[in-house]
PDB file of N, CA and C in Angstrom:
ATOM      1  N   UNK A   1       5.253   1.986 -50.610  1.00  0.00           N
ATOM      2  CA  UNK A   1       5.654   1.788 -49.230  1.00  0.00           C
ATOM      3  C   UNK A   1       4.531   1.062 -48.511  1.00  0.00           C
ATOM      4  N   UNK A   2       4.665  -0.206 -47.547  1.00  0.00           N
ATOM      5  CA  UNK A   2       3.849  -0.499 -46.829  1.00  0.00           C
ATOM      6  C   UNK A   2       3.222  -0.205 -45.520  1.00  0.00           C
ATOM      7  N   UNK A   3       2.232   0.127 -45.904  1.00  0.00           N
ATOM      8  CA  UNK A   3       1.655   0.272 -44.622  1.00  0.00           C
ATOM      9  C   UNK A   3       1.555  -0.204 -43.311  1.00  0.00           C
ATOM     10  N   UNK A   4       1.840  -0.155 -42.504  1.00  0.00           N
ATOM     11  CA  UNK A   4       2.131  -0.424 -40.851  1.00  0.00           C
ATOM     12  C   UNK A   4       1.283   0.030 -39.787  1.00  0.00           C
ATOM     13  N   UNK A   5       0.238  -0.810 -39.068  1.00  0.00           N
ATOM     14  CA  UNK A   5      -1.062  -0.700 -38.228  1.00  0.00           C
ATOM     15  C   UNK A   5      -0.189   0.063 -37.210  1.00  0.00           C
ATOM     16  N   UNK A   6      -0.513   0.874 -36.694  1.00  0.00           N
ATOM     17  CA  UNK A   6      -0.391   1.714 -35.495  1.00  0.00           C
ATOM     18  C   UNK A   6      -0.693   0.676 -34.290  1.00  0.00           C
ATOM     19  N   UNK A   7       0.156   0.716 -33.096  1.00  0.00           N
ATOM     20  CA  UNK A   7      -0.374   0.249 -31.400  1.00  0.00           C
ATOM     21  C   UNK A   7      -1.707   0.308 -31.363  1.00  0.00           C
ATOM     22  N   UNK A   8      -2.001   1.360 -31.784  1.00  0.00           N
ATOM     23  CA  UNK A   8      -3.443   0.912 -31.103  1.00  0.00           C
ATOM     24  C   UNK A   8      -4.602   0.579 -31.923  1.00  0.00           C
ATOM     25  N   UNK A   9      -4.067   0.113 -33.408  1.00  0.00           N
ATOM     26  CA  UNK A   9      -4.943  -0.681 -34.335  1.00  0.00           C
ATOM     27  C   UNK A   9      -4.950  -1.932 -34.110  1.00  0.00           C
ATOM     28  N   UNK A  10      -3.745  -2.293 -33.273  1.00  0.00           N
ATOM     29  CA  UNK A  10      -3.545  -3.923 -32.966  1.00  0.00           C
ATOM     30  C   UNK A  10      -4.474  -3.893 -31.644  1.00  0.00           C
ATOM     31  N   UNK A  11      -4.443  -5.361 -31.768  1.00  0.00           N
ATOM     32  CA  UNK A  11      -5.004  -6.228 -30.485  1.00  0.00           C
ATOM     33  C   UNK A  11      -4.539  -5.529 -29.108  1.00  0.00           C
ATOM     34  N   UNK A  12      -5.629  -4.942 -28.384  1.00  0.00           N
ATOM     35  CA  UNK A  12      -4.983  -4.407 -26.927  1.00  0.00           C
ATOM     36  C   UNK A  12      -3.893  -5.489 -26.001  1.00  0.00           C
ATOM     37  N   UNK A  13      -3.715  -6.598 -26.518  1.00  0.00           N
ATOM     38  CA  UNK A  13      -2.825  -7.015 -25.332  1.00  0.00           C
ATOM     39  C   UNK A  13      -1.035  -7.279 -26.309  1.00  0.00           C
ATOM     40  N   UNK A  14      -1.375  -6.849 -27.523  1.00  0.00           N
ATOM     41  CA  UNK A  14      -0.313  -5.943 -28.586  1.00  0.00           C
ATOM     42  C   UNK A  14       0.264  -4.919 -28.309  1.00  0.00           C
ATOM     43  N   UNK A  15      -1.161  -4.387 -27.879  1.00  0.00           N
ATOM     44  CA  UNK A  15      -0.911  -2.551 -28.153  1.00  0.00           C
ATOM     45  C   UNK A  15       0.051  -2.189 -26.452  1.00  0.00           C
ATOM     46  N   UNK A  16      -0.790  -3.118 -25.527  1.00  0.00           N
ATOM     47  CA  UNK A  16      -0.280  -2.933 -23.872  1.00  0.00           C
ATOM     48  C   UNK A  16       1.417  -3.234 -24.173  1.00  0.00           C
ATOM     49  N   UNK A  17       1.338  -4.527 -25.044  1.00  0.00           N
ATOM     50  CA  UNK A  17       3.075  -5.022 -24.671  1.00  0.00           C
ATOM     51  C   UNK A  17       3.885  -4.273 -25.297  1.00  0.00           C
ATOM     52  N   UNK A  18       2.997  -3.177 -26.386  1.00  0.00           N
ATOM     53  CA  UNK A  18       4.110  -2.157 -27.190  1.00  0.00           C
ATOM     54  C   UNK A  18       4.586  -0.993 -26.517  1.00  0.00           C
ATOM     55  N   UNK A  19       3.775  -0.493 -25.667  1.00  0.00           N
ATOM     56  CA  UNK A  19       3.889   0.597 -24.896  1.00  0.00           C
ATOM     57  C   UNK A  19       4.187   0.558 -23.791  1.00  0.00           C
ATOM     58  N   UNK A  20       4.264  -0.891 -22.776  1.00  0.00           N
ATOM     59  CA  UNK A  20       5.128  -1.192 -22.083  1.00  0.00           C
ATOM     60  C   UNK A  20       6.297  -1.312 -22.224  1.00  0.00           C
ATOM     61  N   UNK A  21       7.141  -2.259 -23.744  1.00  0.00           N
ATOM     62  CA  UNK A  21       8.464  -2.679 -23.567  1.00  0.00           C
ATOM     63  C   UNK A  21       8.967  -1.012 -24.186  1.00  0.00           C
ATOM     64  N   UNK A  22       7.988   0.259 -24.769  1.00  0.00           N
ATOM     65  CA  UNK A  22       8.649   1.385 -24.911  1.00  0.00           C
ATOM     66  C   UNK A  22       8.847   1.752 -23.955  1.00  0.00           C
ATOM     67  N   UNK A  23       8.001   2.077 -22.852  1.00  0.00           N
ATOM     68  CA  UNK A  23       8.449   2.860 -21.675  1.00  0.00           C
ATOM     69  C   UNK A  23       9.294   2.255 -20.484  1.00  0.00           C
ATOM     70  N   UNK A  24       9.573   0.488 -20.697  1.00  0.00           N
ATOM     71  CA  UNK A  24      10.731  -0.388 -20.039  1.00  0.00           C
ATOM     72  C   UNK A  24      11.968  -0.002 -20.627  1.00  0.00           C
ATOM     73  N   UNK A  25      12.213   0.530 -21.994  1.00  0.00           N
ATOM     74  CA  UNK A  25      13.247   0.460 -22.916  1.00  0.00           C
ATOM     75  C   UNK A  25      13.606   2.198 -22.111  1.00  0.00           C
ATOM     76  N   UNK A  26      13.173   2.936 -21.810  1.00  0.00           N
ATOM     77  CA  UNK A  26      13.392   4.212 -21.853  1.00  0.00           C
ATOM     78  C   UNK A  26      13.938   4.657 -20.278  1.00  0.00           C
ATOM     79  N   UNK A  27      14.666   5.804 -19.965  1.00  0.00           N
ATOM     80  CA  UNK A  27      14.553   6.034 -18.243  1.00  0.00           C
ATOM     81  C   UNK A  27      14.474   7.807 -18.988  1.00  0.00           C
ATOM     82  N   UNK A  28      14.432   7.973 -17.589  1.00  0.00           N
ATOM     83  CA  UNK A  28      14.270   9.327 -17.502  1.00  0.00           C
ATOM     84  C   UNK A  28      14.586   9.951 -15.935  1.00  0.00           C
ATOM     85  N   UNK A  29      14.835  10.830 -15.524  1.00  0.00           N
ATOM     86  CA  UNK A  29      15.264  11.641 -14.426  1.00  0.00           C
ATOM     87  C   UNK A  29      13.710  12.052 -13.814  1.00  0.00           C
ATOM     88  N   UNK A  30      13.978  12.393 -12.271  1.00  0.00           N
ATOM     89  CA  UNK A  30      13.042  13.408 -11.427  1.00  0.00           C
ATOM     90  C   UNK A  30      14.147  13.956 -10.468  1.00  0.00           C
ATOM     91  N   UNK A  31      14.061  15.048 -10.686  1.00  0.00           N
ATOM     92  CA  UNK A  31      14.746  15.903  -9.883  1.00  0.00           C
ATOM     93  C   UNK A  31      13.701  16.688  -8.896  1.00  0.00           C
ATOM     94  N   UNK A  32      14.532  16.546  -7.460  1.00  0.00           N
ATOM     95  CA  UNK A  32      13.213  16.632  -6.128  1.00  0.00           C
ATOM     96  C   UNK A  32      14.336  17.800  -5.267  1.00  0.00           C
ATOM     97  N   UNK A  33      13.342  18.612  -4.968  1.00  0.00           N
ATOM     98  CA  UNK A  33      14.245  19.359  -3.729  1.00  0.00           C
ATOM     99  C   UNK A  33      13.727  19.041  -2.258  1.00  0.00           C
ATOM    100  N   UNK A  34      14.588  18.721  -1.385  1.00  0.00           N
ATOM    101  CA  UNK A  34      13.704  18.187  -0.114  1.00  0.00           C
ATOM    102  C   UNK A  34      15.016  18.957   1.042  1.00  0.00           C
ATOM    103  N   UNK A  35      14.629  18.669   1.788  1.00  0.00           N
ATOM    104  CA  UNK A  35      15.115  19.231   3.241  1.00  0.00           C
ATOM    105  C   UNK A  35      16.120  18.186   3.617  1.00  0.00           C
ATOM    106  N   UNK A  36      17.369  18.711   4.314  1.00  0.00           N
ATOM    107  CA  UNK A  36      18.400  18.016   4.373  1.00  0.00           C
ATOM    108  C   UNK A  36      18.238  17.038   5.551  1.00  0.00           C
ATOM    109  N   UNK A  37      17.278  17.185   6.292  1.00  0.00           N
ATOM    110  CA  UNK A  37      16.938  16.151   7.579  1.00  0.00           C
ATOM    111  C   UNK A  37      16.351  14.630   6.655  1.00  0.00           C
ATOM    112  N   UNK A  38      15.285  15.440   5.847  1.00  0.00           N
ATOM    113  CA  UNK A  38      14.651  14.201   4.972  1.00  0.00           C
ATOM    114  C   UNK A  38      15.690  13.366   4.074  1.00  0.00           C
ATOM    115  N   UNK A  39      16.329  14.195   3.413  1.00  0.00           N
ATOM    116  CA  UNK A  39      17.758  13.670   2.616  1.00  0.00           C
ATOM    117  C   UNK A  39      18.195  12.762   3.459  1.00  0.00           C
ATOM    118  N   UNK A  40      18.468  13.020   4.494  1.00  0.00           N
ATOM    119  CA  UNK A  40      19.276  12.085   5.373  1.00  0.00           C
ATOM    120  C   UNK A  40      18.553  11.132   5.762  1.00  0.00           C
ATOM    121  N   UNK A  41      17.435  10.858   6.296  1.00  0.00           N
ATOM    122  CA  UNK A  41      16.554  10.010   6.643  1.00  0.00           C
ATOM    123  C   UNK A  41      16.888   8.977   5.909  1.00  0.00           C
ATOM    124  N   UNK A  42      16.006   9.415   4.069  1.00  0.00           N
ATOM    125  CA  UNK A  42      16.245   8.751   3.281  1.00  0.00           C
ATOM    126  C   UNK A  42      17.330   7.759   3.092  1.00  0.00           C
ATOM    127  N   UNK A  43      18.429   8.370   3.062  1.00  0.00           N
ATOM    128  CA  UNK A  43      19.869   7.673   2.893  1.00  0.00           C
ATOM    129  C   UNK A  43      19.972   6.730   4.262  1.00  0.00           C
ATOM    130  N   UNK A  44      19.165   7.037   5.284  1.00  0.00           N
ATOM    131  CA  UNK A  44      19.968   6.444   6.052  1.00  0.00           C
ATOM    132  C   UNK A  44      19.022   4.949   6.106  1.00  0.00           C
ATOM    133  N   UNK A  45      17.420   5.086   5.319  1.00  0.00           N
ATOM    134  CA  UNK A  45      16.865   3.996   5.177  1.00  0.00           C
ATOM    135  C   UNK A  45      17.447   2.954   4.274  1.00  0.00           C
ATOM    136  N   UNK A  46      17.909   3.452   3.505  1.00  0.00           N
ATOM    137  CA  UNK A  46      18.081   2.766   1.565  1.00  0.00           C
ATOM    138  C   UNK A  46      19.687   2.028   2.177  1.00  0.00           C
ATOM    139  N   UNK A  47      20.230   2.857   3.153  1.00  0.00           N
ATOM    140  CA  UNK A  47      21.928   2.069   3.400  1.00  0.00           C
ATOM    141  C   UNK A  47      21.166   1.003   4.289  1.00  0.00           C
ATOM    142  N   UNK A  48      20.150   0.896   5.543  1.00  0.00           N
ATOM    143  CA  UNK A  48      19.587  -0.081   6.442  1.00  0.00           C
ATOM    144  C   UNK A  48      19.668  -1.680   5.443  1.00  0.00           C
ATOM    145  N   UNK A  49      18.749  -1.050   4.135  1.00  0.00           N
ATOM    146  CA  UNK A  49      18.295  -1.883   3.207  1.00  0.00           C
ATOM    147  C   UNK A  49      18.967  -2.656   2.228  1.00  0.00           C
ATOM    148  N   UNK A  50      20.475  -1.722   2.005  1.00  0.00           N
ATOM    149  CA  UNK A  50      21.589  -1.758   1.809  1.00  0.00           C
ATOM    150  C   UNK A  50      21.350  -1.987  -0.164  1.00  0.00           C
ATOM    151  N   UNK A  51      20.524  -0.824  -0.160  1.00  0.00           N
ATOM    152  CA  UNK A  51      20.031   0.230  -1.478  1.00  0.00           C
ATOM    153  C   UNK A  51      20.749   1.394  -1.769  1.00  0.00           C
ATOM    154  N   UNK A  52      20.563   1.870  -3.156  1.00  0.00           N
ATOM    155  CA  UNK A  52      21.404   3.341  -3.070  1.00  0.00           C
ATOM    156  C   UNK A  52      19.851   4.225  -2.859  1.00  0.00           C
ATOM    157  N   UNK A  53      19.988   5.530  -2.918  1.00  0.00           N
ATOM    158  CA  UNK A  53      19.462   6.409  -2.537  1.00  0.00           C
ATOM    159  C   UNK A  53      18.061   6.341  -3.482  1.00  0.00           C
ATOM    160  N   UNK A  54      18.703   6.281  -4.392  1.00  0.00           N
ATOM    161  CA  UNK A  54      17.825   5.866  -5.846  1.00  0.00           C
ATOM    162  C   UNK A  54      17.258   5.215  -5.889  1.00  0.00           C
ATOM    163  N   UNK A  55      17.984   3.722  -5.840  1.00  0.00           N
ATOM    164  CA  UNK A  55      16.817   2.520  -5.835  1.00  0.00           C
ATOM    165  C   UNK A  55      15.958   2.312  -4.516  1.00  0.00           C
ATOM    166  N   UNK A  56      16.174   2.745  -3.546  1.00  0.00           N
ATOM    167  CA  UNK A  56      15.226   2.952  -2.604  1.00  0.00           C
ATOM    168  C   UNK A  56      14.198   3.992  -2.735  1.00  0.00           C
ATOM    169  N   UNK A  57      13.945   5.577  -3.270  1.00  0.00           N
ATOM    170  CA  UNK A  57      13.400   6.316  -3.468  1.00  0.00           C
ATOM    171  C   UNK A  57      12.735   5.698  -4.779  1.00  0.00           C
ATOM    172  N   UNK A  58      12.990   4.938  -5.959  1.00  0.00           N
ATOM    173  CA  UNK A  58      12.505   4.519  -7.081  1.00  0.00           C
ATOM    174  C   UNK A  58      11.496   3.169  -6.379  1.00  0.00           C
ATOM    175  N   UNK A  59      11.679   2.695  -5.653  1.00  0.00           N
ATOM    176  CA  UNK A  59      11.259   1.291  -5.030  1.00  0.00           C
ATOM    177  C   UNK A  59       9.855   1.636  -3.826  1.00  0.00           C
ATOM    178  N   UNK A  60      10.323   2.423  -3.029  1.00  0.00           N
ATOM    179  CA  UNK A  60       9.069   3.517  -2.752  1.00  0.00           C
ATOM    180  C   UNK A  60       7.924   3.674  -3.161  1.00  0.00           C
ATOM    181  N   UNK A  61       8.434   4.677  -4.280  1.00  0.00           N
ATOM    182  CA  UNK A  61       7.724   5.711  -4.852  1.00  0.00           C
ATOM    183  C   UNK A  61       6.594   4.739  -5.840  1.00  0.00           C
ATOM    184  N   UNK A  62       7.256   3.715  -6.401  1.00  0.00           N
ATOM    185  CA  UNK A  62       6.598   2.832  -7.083  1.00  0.00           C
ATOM    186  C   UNK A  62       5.213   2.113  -6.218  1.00  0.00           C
ATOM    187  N   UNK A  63       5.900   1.307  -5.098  1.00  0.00           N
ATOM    188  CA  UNK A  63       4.968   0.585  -4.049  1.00  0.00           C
ATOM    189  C   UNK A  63       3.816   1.256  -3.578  1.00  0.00           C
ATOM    190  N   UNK A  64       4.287   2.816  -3.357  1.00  0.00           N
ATOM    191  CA  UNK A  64       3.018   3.932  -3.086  1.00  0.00           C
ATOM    192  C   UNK A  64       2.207   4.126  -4.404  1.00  0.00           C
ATOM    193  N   UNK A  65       2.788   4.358  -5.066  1.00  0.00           N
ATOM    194  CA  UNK A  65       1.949   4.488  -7.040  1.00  0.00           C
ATOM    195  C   UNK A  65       0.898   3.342  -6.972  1.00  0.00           C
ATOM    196  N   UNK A  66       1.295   2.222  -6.859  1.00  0.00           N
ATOM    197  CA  UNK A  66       0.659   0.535  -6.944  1.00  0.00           C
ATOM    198  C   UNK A  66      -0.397   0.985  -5.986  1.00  0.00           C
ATOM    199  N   UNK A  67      -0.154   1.376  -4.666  1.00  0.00           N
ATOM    200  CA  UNK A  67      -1.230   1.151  -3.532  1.00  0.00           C
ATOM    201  C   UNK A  67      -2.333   2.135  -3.561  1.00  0.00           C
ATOM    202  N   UNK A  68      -1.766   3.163  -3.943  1.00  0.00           N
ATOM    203  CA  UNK A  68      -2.765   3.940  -4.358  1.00  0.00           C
ATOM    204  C   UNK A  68      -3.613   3.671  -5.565  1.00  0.00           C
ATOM    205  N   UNK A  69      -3.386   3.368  -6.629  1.00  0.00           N
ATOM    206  CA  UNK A  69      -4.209   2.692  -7.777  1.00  0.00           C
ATOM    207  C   UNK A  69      -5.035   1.432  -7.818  1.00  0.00           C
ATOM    208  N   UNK A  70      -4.418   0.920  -6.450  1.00  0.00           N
ATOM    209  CA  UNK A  70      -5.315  -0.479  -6.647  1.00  0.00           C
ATOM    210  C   UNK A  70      -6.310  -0.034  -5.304  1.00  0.00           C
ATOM    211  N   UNK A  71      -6.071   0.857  -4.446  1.00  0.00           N
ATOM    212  CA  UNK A  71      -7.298   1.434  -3.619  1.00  0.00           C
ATOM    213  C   UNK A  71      -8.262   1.931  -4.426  1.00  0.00           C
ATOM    214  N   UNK A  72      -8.089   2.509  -5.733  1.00  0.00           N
ATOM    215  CA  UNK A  72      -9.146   3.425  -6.746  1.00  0.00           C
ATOM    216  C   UNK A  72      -9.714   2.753  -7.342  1.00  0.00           C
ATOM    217  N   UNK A  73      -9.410   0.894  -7.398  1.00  0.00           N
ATOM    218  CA  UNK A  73      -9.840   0.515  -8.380  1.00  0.00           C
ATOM    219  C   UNK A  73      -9.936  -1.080  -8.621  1.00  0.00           C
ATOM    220  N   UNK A  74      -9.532  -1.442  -7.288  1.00  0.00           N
ATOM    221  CA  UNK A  74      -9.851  -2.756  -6.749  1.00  0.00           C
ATOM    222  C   UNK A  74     -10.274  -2.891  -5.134  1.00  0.00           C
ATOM    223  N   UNK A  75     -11.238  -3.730  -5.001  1.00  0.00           N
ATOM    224  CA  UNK A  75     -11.347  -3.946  -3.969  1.00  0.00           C
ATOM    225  C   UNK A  75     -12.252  -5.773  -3.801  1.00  0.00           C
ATOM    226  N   UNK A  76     -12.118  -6.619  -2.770  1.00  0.00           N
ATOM    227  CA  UNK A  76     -12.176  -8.038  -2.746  1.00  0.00           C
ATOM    228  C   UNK A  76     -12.811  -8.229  -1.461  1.00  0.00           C
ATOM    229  N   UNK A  77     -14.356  -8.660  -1.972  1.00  0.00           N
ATOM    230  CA  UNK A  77     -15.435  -8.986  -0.860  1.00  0.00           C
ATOM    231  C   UNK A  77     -15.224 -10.508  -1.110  1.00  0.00           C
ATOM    232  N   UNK A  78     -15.787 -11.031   0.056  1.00  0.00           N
ATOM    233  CA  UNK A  78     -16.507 -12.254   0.266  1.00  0.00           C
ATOM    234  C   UNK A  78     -17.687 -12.442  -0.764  1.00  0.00           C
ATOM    235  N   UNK A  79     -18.114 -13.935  -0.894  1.00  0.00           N
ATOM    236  CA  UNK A  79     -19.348 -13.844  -1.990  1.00  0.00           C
ATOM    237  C   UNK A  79     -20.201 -13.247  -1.239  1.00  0.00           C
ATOM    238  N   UNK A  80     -20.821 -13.813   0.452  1.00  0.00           N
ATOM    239  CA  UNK A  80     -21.692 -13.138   0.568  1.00  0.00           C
ATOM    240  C   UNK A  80     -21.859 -11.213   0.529  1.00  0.00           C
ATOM    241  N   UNK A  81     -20.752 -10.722   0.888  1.00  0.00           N
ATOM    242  CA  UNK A  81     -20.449  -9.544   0.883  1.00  0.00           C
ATOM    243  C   UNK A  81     -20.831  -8.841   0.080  1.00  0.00           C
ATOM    244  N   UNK A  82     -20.573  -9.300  -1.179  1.00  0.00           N
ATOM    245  CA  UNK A  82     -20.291  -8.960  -2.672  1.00  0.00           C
ATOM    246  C   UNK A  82     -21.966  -9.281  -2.687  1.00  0.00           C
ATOM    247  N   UNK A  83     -22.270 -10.199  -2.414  1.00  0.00           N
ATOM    248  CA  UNK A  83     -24.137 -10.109  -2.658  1.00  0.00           C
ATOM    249  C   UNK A  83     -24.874  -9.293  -2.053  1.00  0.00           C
ATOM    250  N   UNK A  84     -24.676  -8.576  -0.440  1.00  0.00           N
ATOM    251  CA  UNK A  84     -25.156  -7.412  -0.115  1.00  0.00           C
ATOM    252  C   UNK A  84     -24.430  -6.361  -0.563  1.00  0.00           C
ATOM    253  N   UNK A  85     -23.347  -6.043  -1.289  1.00  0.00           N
ATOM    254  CA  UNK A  85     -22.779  -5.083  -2.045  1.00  0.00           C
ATOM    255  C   UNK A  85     -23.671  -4.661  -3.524  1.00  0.00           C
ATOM    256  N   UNK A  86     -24.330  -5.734  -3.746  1.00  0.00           N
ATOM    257  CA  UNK A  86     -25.376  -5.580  -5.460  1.00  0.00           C
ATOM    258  C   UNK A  86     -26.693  -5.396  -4.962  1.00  0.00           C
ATOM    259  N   UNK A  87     -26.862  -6.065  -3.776  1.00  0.00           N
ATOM    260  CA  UNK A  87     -28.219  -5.811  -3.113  1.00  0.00           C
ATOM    261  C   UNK A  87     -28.235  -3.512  -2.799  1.00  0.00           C
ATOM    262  N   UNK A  88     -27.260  -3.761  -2.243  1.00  0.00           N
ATOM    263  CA  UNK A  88     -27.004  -2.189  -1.796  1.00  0.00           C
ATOM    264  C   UNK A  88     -27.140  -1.394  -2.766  1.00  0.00           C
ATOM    265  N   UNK A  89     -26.562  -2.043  -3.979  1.00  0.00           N
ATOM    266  CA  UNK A  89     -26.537  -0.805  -5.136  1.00  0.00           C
ATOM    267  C   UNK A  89     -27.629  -0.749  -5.953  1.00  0.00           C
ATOM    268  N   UNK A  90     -28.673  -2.280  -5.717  1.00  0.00           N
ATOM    269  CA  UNK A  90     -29.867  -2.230  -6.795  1.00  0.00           C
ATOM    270  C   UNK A  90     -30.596  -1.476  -5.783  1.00  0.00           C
ATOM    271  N   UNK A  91     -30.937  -1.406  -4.713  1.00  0.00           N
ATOM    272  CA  UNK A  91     -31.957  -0.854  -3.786  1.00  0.00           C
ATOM    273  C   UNK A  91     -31.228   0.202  -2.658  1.00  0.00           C
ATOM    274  N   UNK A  92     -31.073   1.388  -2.486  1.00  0.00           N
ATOM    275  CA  UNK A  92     -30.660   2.482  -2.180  1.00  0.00           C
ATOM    276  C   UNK A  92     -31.980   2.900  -1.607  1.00  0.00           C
ATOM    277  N   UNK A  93     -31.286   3.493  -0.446  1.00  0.00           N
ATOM    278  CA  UNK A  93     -32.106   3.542   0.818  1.00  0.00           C
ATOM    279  C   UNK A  93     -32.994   4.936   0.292  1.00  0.00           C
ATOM    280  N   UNK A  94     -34.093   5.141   0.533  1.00  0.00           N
ATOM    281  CA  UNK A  94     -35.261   6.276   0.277  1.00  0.00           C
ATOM    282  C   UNK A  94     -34.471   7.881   1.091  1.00  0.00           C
ATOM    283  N   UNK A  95     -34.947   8.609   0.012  1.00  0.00           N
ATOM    284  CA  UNK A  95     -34.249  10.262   0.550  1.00  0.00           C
ATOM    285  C   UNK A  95     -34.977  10.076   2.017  1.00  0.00           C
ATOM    286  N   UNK A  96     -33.772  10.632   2.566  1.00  0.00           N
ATOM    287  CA  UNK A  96     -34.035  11.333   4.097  1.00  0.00           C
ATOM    288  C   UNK A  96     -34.290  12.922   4.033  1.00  0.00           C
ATOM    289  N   UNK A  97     -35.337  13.396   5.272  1.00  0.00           N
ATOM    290  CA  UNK A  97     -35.551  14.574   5.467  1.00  0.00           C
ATOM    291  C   UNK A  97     -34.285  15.516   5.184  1.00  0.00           C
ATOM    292  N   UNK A  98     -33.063  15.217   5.070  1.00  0.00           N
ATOM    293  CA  UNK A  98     -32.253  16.372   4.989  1.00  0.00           C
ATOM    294  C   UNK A  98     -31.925  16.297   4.088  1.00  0.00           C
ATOM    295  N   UNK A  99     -31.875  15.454   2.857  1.00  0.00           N
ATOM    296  CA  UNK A  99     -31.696  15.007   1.405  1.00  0.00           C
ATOM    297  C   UNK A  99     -32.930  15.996   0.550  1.00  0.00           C
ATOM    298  N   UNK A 100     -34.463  15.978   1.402  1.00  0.00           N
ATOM    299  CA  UNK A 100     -35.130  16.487   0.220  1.00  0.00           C
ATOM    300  C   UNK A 100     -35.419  17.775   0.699  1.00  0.00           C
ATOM    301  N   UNK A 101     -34.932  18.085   1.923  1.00  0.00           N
ATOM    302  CA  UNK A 101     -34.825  19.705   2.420  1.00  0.00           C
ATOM    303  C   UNK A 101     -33.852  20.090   0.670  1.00  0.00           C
ATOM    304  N   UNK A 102     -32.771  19.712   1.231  1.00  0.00           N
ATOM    305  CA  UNK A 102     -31.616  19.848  -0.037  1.00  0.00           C
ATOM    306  C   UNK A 102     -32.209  20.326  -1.160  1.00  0.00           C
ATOM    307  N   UNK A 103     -32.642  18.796  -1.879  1.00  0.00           N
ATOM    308  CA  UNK A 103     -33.061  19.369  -3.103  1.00  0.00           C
ATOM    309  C   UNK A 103     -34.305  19.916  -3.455  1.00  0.00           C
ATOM    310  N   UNK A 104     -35.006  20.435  -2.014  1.00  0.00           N
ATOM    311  CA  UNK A 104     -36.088  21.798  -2.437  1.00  0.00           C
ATOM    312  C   UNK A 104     -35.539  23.056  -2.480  1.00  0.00           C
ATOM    313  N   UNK A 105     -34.370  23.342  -2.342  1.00  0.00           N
ATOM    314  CA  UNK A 105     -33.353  24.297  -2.106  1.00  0.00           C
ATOM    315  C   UNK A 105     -33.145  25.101  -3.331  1.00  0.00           C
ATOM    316  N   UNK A 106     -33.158  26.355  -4.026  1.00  0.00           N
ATOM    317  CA  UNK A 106     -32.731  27.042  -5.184  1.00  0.00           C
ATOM    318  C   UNK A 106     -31.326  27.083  -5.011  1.00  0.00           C
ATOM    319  N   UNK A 107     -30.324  26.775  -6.016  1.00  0.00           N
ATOM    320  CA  UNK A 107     -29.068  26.259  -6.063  1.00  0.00           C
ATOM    321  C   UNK A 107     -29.025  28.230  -6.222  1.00  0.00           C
ATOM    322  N   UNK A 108     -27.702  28.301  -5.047  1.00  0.00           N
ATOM    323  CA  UNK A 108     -26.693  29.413  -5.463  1.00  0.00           C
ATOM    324  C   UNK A 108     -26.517  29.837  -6.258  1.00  0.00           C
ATOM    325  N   UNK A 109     -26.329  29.351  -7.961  1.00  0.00           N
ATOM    326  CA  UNK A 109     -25.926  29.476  -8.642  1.00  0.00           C
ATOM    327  C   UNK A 109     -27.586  30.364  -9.758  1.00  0.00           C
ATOM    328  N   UNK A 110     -28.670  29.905  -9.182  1.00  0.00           N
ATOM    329  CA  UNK A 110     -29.773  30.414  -9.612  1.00  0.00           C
ATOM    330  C   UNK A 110     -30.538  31.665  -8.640  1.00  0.00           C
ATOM    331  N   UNK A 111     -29.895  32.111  -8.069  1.00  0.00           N
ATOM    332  CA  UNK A 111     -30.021  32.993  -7.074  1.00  0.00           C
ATOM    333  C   UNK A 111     -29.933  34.479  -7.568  1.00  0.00           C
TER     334      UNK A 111
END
């Protein structure tokens, strides 16, 4: 029998398109309990939009997923910006009096 490299023996931009077109190929359910004012809200946004309930709550939920992940993990300075951003991080400002109060402090935990 021949052997067959696993996803993630291949090339990562292999392994990304394998485990993408699996989890494109697949659906799955979320079942939510919410308050019948919100229910309605909802519905009454997704009909504005002239969406079902679903694809508006799926369309959402996604846009919030995206915005939140790219706040954690992108962010886009100016060059100069970005040059006092490396300046900032090679040279960090000297402990302040309440920094080395701090760490003359016996931690709680050694108490």
């Amino acid at each position: 029998m021949p052997k067959t490299r696993s996803p993630s023996a291949q090339s990562p931009s292999v392994a990304t398109a394998a485990v993408a077109g699996s989890v494109a190929d697949t659906k799955g359910s979320i079942n939510l309990r919410i308050e019948a004012g919100t229910r309605q809200l909802i519905d009454e946004a997704a009909a504005a939009l002239g969406k079902t309930r679903t694809e508006f709550m799926v369309d959402s939920a996604r846009r919030q997923a995206i915005d939140v992940l790219l706040d954690q993990r992108l962010f886009v300075l100016s060059p100069d910006r970005h040059e006092a951003f490396l300046h900032a991080l090679d040279t960090p400002p000297a402990p302040g009096p309440k920094l080395r109060s701090l760490l003359q402090r016996t931690p709680a935990w050694q108490r």
